[in-house]
N, C-alpha and C. Protein backbone atom coordinates (compact mmCIF):
# COMPACT_ATOMS: atom_id res chain seq x y z
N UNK A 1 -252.00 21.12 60.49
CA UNK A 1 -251.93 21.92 59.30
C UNK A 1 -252.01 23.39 59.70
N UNK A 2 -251.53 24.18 58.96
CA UNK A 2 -251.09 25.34 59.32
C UNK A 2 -251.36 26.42 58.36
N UNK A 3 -252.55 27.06 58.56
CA UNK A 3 -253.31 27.99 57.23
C UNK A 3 -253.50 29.48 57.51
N UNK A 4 -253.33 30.50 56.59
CA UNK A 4 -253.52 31.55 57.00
C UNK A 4 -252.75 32.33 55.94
N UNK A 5 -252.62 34.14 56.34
CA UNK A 5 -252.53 34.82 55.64
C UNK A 5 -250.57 35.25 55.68
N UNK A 6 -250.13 35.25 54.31
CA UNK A 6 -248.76 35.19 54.07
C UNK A 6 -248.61 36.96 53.54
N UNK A 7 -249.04 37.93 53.71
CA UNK A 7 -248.90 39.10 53.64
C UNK A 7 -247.79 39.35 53.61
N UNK A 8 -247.14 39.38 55.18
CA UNK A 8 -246.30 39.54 55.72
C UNK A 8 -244.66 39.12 55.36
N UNK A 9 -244.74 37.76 54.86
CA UNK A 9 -243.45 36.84 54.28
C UNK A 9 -243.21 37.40 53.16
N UNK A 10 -244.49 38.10 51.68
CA UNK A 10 -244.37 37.68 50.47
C UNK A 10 -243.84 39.46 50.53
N UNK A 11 -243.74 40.43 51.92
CA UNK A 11 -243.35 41.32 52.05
C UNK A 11 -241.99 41.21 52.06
N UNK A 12 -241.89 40.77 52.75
CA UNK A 12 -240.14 40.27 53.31
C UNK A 12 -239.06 39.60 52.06
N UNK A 13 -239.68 38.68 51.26
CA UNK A 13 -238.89 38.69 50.53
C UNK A 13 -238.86 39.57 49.22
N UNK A 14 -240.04 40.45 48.66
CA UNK A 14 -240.49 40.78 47.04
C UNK A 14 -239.95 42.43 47.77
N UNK A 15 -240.10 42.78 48.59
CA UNK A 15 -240.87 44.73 49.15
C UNK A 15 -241.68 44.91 49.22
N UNK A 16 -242.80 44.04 48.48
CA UNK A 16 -244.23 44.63 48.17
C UNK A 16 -245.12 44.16 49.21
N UNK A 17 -246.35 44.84 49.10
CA UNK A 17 -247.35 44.40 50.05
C UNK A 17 -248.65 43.78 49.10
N UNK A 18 -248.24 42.31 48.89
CA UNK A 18 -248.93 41.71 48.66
C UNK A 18 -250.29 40.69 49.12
N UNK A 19 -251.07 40.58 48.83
CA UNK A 19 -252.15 39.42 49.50
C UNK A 19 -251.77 37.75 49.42
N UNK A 20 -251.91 37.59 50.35
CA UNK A 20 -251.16 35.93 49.93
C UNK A 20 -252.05 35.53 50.99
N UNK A 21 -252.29 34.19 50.62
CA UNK A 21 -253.25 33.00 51.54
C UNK A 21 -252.08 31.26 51.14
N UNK A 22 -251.99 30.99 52.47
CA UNK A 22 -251.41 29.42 51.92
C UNK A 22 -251.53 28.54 53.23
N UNK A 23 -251.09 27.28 52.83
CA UNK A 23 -251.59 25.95 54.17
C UNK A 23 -249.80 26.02 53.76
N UNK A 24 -249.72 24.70 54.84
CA UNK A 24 -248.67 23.99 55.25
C UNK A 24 -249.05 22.82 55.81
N UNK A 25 -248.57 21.41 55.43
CA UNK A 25 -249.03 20.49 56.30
C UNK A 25 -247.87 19.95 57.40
N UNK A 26 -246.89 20.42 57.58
CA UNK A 26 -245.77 20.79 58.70
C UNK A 26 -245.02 19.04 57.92
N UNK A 27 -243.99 19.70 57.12
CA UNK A 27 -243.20 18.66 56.42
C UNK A 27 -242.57 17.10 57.86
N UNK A 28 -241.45 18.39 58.48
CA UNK A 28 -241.12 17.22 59.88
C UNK A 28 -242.04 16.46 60.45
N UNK A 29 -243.41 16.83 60.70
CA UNK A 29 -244.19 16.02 61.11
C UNK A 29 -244.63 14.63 59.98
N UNK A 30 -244.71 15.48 58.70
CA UNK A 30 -245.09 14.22 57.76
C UNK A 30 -244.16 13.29 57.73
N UNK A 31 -242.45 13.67 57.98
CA UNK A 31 -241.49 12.48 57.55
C UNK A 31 -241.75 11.65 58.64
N UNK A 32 -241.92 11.71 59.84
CA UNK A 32 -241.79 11.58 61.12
C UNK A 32 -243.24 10.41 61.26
N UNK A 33 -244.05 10.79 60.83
CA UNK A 33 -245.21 10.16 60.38
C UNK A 33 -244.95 8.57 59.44
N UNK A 34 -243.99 8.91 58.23
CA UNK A 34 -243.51 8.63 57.32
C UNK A 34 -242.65 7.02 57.38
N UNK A 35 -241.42 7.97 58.65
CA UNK A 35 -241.21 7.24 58.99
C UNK A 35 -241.35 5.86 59.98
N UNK A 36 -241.81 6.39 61.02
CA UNK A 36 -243.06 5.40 61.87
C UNK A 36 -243.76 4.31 61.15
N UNK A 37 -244.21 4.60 60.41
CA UNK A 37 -244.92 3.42 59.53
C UNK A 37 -243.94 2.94 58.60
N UNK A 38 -243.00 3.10 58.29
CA UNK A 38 -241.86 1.98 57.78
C UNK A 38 -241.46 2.32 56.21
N UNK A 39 -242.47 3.63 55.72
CA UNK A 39 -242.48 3.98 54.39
C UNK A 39 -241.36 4.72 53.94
N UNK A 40 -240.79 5.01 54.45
CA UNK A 40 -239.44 5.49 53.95
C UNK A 40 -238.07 4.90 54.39
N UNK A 41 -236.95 5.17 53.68
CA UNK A 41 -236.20 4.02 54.46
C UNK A 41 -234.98 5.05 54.75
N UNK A 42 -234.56 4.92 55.78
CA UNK A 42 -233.82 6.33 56.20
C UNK A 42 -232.61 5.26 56.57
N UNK A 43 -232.15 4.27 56.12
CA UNK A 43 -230.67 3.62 55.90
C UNK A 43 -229.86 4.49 55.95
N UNK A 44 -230.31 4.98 54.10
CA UNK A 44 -229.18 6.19 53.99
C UNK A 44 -229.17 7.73 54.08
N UNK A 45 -228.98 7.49 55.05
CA UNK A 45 -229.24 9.35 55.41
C UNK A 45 -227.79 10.51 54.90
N UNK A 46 -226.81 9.96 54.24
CA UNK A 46 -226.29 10.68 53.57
C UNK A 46 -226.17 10.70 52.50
N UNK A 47 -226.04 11.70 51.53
CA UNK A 47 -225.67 12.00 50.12
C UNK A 47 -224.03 11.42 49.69
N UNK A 48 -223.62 11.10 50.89
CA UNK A 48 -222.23 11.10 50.43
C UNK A 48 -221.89 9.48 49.85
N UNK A 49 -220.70 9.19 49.34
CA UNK A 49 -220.57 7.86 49.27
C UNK A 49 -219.39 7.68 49.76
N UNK A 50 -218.75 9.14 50.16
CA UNK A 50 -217.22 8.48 51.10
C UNK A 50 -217.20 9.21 52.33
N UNK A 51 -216.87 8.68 53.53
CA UNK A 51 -216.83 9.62 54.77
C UNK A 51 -215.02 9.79 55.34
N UNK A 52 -215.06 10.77 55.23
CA UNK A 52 -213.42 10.82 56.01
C UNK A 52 -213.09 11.00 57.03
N UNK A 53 -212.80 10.76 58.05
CA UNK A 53 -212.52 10.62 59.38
C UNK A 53 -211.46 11.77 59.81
N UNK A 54 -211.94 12.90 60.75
CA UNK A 54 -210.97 13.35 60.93
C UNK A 54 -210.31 13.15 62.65
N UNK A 55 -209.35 12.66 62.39
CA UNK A 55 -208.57 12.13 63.54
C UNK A 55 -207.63 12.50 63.71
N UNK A 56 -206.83 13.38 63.39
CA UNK A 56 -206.06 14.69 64.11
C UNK A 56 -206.07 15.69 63.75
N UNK A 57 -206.43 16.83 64.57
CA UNK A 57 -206.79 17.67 64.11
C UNK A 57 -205.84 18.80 63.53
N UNK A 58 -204.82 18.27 63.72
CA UNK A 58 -203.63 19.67 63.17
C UNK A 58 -203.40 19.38 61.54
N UNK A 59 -204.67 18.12 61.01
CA UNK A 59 -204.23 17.72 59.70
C UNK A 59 -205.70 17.83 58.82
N UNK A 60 -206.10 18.86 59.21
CA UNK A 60 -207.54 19.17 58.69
C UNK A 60 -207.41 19.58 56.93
N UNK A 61 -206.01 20.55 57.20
CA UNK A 61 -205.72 20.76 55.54
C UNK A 61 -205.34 19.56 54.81
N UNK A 62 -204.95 18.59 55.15
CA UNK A 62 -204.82 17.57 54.63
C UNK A 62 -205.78 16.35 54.30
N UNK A 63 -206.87 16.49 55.12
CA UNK A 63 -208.10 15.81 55.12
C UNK A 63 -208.81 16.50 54.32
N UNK A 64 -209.02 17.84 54.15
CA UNK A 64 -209.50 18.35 52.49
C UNK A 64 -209.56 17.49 51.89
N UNK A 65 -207.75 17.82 51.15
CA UNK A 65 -206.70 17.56 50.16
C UNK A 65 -206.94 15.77 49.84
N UNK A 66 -207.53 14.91 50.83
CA UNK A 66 -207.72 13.80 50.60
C UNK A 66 -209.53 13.89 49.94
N UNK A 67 -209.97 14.27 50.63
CA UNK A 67 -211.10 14.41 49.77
C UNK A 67 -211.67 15.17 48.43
N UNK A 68 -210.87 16.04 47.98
CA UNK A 68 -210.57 16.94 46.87
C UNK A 68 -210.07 15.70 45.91
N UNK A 69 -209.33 14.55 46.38
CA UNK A 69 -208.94 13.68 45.27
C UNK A 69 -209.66 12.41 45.37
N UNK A 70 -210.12 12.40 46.31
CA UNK A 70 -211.59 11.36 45.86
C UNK A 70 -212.67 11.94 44.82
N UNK A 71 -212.81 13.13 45.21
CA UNK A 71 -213.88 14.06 44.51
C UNK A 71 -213.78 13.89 43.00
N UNK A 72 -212.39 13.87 42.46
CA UNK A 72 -211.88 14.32 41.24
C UNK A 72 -212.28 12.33 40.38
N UNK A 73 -212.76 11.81 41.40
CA UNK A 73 -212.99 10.84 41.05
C UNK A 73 -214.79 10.17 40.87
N UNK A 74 -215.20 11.36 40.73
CA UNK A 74 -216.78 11.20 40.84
C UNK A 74 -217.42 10.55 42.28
N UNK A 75 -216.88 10.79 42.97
CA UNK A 75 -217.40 10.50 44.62
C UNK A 75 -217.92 11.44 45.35
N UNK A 76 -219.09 11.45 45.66
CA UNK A 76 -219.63 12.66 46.62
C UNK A 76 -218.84 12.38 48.47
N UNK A 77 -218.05 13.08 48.49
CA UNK A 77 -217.13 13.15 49.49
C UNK A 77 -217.42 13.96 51.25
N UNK A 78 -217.43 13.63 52.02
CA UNK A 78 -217.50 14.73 53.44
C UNK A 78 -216.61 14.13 54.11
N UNK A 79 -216.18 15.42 54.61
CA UNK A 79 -215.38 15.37 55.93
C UNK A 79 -215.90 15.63 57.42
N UNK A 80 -215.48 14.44 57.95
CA UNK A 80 -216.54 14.62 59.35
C UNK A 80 -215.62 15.59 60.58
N UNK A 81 -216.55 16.84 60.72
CA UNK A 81 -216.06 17.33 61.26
C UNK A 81 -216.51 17.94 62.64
N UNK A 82 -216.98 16.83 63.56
CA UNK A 82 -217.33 16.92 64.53
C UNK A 82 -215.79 17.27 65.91
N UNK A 83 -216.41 18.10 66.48
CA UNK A 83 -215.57 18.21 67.57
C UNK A 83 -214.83 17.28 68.54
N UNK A 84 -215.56 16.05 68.45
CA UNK A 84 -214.78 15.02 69.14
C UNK A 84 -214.19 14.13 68.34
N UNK A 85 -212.85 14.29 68.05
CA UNK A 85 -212.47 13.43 67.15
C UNK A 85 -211.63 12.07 67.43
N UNK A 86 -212.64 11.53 68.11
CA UNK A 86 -212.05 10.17 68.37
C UNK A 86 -212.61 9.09 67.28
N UNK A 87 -212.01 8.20 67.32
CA UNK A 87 -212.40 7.09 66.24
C UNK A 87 -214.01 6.71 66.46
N UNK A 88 -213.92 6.05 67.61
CA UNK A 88 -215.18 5.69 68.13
C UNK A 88 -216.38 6.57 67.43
N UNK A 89 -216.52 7.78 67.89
CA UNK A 89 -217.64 8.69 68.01
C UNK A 89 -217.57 8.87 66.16
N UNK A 90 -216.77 8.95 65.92
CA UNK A 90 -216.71 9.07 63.95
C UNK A 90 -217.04 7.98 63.12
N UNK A 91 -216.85 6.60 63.78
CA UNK A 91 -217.34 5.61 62.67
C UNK A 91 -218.59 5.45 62.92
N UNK A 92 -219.10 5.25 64.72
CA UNK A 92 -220.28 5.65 65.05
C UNK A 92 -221.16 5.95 63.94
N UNK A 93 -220.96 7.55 63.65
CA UNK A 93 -221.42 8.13 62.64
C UNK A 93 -221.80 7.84 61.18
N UNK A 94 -220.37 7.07 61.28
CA UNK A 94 -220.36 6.26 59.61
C UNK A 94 -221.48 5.18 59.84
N UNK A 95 -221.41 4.78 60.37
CA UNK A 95 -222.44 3.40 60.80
C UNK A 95 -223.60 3.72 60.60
N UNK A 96 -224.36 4.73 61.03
CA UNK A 96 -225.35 5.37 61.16
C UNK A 96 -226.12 6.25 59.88
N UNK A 97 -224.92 7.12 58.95
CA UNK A 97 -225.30 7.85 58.09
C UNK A 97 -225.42 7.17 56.67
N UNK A 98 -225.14 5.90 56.24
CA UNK A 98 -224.92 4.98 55.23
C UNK A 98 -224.29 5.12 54.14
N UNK A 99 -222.70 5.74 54.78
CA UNK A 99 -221.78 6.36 53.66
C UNK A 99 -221.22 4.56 53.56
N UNK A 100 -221.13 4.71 51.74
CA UNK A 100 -219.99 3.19 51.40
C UNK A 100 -218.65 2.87 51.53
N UNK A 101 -217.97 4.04 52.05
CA UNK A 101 -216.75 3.79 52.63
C UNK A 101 -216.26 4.89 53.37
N UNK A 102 -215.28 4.06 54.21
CA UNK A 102 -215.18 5.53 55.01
C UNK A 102 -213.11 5.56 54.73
N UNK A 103 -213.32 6.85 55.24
CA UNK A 103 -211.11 6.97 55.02
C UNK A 103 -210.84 7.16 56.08
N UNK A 104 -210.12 6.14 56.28
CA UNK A 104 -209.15 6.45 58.02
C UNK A 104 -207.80 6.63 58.23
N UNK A 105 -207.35 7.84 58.62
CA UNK A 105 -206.45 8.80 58.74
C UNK A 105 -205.63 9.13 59.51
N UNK A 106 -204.94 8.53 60.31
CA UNK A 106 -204.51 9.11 61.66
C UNK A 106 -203.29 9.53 61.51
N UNK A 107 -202.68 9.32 62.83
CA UNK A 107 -201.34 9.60 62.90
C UNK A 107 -200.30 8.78 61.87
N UNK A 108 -200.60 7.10 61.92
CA UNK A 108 -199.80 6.15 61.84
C UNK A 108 -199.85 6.40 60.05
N UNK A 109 -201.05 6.30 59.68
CA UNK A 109 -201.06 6.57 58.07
C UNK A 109 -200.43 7.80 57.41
N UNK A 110 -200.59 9.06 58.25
CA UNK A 110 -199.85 9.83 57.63
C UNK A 110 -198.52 9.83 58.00
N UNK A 111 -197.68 9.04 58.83
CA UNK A 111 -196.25 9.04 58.78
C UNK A 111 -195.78 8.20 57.49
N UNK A 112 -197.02 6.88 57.40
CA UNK A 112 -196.64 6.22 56.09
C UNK A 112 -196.52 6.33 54.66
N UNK A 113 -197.53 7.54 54.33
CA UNK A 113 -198.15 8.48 53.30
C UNK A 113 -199.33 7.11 52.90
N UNK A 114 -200.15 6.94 53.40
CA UNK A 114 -201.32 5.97 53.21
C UNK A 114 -202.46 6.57 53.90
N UNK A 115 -203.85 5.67 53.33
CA UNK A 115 -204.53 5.71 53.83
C UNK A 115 -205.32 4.25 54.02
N UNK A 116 -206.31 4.29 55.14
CA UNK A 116 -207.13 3.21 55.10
C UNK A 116 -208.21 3.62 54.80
N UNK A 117 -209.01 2.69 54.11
CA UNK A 117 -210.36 2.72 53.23
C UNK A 117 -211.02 1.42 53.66
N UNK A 118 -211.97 1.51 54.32
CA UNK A 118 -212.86 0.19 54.79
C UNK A 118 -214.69 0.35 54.02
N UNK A 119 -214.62 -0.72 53.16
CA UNK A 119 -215.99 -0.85 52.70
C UNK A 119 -217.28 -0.96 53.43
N UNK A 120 -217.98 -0.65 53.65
CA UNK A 120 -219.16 -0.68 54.71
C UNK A 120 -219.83 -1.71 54.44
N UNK A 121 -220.55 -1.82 53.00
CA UNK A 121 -220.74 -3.03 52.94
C UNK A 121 -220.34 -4.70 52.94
N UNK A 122 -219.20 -4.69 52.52
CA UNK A 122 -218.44 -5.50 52.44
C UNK A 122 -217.99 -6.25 53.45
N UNK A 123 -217.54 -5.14 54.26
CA UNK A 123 -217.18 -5.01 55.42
C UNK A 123 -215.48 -5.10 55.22
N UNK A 124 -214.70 -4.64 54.18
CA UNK A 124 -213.55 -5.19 53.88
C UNK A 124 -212.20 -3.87 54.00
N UNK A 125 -211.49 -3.95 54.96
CA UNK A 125 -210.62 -2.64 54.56
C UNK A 125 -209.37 -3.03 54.34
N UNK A 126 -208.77 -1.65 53.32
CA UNK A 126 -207.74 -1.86 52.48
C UNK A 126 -207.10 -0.21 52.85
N UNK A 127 -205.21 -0.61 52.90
CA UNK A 127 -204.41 0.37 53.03
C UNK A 127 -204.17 0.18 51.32
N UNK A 128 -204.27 2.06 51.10
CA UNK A 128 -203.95 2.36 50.22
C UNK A 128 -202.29 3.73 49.88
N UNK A 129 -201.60 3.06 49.35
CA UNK A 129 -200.81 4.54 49.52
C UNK A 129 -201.12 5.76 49.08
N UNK A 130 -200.76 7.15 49.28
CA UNK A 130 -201.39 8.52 49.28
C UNK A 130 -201.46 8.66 47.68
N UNK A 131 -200.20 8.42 46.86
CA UNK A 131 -199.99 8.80 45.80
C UNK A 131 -201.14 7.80 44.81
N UNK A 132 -201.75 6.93 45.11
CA UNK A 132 -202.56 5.94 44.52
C UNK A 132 -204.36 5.84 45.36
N UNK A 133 -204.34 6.95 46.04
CA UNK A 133 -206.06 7.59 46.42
C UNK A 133 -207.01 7.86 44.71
N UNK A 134 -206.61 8.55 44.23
CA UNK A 134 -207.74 8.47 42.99
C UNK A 134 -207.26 7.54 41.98
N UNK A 135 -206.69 6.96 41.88
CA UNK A 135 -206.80 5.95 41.53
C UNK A 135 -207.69 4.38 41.59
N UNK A 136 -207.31 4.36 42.80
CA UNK A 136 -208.29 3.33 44.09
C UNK A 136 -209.58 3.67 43.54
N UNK A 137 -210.35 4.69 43.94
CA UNK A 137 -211.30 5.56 43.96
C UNK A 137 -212.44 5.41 42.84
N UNK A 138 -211.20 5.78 41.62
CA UNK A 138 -211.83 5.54 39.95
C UNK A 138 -212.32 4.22 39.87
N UNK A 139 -211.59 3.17 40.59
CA UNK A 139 -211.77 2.08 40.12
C UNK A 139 -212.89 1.13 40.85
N UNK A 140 -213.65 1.65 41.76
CA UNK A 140 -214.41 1.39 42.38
C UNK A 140 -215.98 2.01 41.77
N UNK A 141 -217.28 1.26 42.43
CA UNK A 141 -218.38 1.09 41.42
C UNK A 141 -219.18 2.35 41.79
C-alpha cells in the first residue's frame, strides 16, 4: 500500500497548490492477487465480440471498411494489428483474448469478394460474400 502526500499531482492537474493526503492499494497487484486465487475469470479479456485478422497488409483500408460494417451491426469490432501478420500468431491471439468470432481475410477471399467468419465457440466457420457481411452479422446473437 502506498500512502502519502498528493500536493504535488493535485498541482499538476488543478494549478493550485493544494493539500492532499491519499493511499493506494496498487490495483495490478490486487488483480494479480485476484487472479491467483481463481476469483476472477480472465477467459475474456476482450471487449470485443469480433476479431479481424489482418493478413495482408497492403489491405489495411479494407480491413477497416470490413469492420465499420460489422460495427453498423451492433458488434464491438477490432482489428488486429500486430506487426506480424501471419495467421498463426493472429488466431493465437484470438484464442487467447475470448473474441466470438474472428474474420479471416487474406489474399484468396479478397480475390473472391468474401470473407471467412469462424465461431469460436462453436467452433464452426462460414464463407460469407462481401456484399452480405452485415447482414450475416445482424443476424447473429
Amino acid at each position: 500500500m502506498a500512502e502519502g502526500r498528493y500536493d504535488e499531482l493535485v498541482r499538476r492537474f488543478t494549478g493550485e497548490a493544494l493539500p492532499a493526503v491519499g493511499a493506494s492499494v496498487g490495483v495490478d497487484r490486487m488483480f494479480a492477487a485476484l487472479n491467483h486465487l481463481g476469483l476472477i475469470d480472465n477467459k475474456n479479456q476482450s471487449v470485443a465480440d469480433v476479431l479481424v485478422l489482418r493478413l495482408a497488409t497492403d489491405k489495411d483500408e479494407k480491413y477497416l471498411e470490413i469492420a465499420n460494417i460489422i460495427r453498423k451491426s451492433g458488434k464491438n469490432v477490432e482489428v488486429c494489428l500486430f506487426s506480424d501478420t501471419t495467421f498463426k500468431n493472429q488466431f493465437s491471439f484470438a484464442l487467447g483474448s475470448g473474441v466470438r468470432y474472428v474474420v479471416i481475410c487474406g489474399e484468396d477471399e479478397f480475390a473472391k469478394s468474401e470473407i471467412a467468419v469462424k465461431d469460436m465457440q462453436k467452433r464452426i466457420q462460414e464463407t460469407i460474400p462481401y456484399n452480405k457481411i452485415e447482414e450475416y452479422f445482424d443476424c447473429l446473437e
